[in-house]
C-alpha atoms as a PDB file:
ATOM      1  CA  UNK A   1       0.000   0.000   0.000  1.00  0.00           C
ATOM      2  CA  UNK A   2       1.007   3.863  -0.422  1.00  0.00           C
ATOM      3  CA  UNK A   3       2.582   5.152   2.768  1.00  0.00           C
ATOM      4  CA  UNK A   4       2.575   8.516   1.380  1.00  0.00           C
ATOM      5  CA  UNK A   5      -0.224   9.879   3.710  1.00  0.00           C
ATOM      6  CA  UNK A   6      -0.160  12.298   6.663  1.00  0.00           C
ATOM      7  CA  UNK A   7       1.154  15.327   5.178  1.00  0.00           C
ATOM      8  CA  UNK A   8       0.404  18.792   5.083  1.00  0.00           C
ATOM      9  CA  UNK A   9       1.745  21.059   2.141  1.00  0.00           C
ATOM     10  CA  UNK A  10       3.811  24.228   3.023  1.00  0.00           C
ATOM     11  CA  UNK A  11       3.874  27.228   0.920  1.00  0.00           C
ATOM     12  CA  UNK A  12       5.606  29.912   2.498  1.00  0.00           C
ATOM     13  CA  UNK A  13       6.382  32.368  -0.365  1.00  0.00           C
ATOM     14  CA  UNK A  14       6.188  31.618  -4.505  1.00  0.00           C
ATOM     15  CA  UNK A  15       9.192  30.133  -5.074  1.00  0.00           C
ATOM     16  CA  UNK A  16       8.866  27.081  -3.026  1.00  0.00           C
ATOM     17  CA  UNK A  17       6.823  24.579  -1.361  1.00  0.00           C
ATOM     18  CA  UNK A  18       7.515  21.606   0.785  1.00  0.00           C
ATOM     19  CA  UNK A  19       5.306  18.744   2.166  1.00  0.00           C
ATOM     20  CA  UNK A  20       5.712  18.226   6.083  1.00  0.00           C
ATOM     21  CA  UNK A  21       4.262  14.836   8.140  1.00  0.00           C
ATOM     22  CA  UNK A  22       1.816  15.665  10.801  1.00  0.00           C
ATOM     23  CA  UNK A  23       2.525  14.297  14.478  1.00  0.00           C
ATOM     24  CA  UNK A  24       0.646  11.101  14.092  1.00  0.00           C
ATOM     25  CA  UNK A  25       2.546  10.241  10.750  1.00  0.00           C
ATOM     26  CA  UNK A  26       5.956  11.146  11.889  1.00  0.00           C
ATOM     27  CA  UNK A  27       5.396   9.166  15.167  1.00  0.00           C
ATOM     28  CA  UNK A  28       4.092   6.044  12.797  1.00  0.00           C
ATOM     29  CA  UNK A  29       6.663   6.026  10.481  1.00  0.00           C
ATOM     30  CA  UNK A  30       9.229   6.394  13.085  1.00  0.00           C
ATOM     31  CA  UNK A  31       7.932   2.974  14.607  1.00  0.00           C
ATOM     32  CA  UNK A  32       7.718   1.749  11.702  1.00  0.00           C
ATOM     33  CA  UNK A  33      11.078   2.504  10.279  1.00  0.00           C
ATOM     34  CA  UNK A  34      13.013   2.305  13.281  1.00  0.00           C
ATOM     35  CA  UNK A  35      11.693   0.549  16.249  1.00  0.00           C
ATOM     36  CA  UNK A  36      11.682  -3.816  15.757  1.00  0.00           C
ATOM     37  CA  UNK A  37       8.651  -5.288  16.159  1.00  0.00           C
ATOM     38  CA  UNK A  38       9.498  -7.240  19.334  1.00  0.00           C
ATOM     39  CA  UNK A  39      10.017  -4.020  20.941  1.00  0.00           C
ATOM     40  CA  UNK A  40       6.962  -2.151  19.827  1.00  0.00           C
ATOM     41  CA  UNK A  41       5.360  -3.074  23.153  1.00  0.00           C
ATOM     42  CA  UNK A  42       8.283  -1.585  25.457  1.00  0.00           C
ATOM     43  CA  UNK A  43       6.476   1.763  26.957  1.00  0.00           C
ATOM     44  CA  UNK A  44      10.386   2.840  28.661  1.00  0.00           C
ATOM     45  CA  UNK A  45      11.287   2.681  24.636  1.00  0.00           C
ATOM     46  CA  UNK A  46       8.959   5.621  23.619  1.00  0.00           C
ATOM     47  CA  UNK A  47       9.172   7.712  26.909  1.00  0.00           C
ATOM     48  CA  UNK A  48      12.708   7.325  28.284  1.00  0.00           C
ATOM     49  CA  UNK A  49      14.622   5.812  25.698  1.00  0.00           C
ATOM     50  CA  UNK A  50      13.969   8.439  22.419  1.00  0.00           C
ATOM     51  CA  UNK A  51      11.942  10.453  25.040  1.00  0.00           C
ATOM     52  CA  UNK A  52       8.664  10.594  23.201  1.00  0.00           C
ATOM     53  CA  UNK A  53       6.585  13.631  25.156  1.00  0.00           C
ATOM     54  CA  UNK A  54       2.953  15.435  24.816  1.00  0.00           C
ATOM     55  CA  UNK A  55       0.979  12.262  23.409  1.00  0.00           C
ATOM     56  CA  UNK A  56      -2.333  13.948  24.621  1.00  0.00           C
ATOM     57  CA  UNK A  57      -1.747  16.154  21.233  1.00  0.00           C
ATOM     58  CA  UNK A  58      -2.291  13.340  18.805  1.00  0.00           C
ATOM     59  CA  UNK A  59      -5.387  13.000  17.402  1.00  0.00           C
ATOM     60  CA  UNK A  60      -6.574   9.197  18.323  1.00  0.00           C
ATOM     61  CA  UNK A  61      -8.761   9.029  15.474  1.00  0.00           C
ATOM     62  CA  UNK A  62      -5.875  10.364  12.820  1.00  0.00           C
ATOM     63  CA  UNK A  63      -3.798   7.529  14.771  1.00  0.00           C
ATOM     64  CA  UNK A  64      -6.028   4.704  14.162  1.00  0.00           C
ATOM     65  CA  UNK A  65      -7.074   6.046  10.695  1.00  0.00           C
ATOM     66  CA  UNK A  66      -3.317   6.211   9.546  1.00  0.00           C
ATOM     67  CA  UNK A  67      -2.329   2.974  11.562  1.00  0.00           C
ATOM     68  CA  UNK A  68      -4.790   0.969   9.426  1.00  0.00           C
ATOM     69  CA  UNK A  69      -4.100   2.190   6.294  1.00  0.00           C
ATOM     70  CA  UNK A  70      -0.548   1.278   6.728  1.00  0.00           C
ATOM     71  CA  UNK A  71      -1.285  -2.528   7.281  1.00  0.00           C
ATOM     72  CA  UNK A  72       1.541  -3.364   9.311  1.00  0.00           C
ATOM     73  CA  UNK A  73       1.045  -5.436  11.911  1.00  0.00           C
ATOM     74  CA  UNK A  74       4.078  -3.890  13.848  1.00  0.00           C
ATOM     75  CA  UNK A  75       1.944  -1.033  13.502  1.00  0.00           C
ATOM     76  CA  UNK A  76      -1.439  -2.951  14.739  1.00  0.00           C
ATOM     77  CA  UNK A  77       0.548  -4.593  17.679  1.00  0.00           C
ATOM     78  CA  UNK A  78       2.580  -0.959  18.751  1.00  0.00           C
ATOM     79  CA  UNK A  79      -1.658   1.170  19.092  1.00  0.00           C
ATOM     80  CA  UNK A  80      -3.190   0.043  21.646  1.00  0.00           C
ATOM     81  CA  UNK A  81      -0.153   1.412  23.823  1.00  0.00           C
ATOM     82  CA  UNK A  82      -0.130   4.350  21.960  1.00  0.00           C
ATOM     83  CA  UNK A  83      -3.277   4.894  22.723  1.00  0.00           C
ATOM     84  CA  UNK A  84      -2.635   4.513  26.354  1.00  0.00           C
ATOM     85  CA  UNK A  85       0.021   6.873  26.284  1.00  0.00           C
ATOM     86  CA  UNK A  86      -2.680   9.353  24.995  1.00  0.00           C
ATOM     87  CA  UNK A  87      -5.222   9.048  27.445  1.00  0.00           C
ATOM     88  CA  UNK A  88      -2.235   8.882  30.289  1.00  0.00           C
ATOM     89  CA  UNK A  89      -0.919  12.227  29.384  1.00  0.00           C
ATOM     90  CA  UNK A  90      -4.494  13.547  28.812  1.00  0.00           C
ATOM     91  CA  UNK A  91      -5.532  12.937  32.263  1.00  0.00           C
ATOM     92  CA  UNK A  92      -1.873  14.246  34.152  1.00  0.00           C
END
């Protein structure tokens, strides 16, 4: 599948543009990318180890969304502590 999703376009003057990820899809493609899958699950990886901070401003739905159309089951098995994360740092 196309993994070029998750971007906003740039524009600031007429001579250039450039195409930036949003939070979700830089987050996801990190993961994906970087992280192995049998440490997708290791919460100390994304908040003391590359010191991952603010999860209470991604958008849960844009996270799911985007983490389905990817298809990766690294992906699949790396939400549902994402989404923990979120709702953690939403409630602090």
């Amino acid at each position: 599948p196309s993994r070029f999703f998750g971007f906003t376009r740039e524009k600031p003057d007429a001579e250039y543009a450039y195409v930036i990820a949003t939070p979700e899809k830089a987050l996801l493609d990190f993961i994906y990318f970087e992280i192995p899958f049998n440490q997708v699950l290791e919460r100390d990886l994304y908040t003391e180890g590359y010191r991952f901070a603010h999860f209470e401003q991604l958008d849960v739905k844009v996270l799911k969304n985007y983490t389905q159309r990817y298809r990766s089951p690294k992906l699949s098995r790396a939400l549902p502590l994402l989404l923990k994360l979120c709702a953690e740092d939403r409630h602090d």
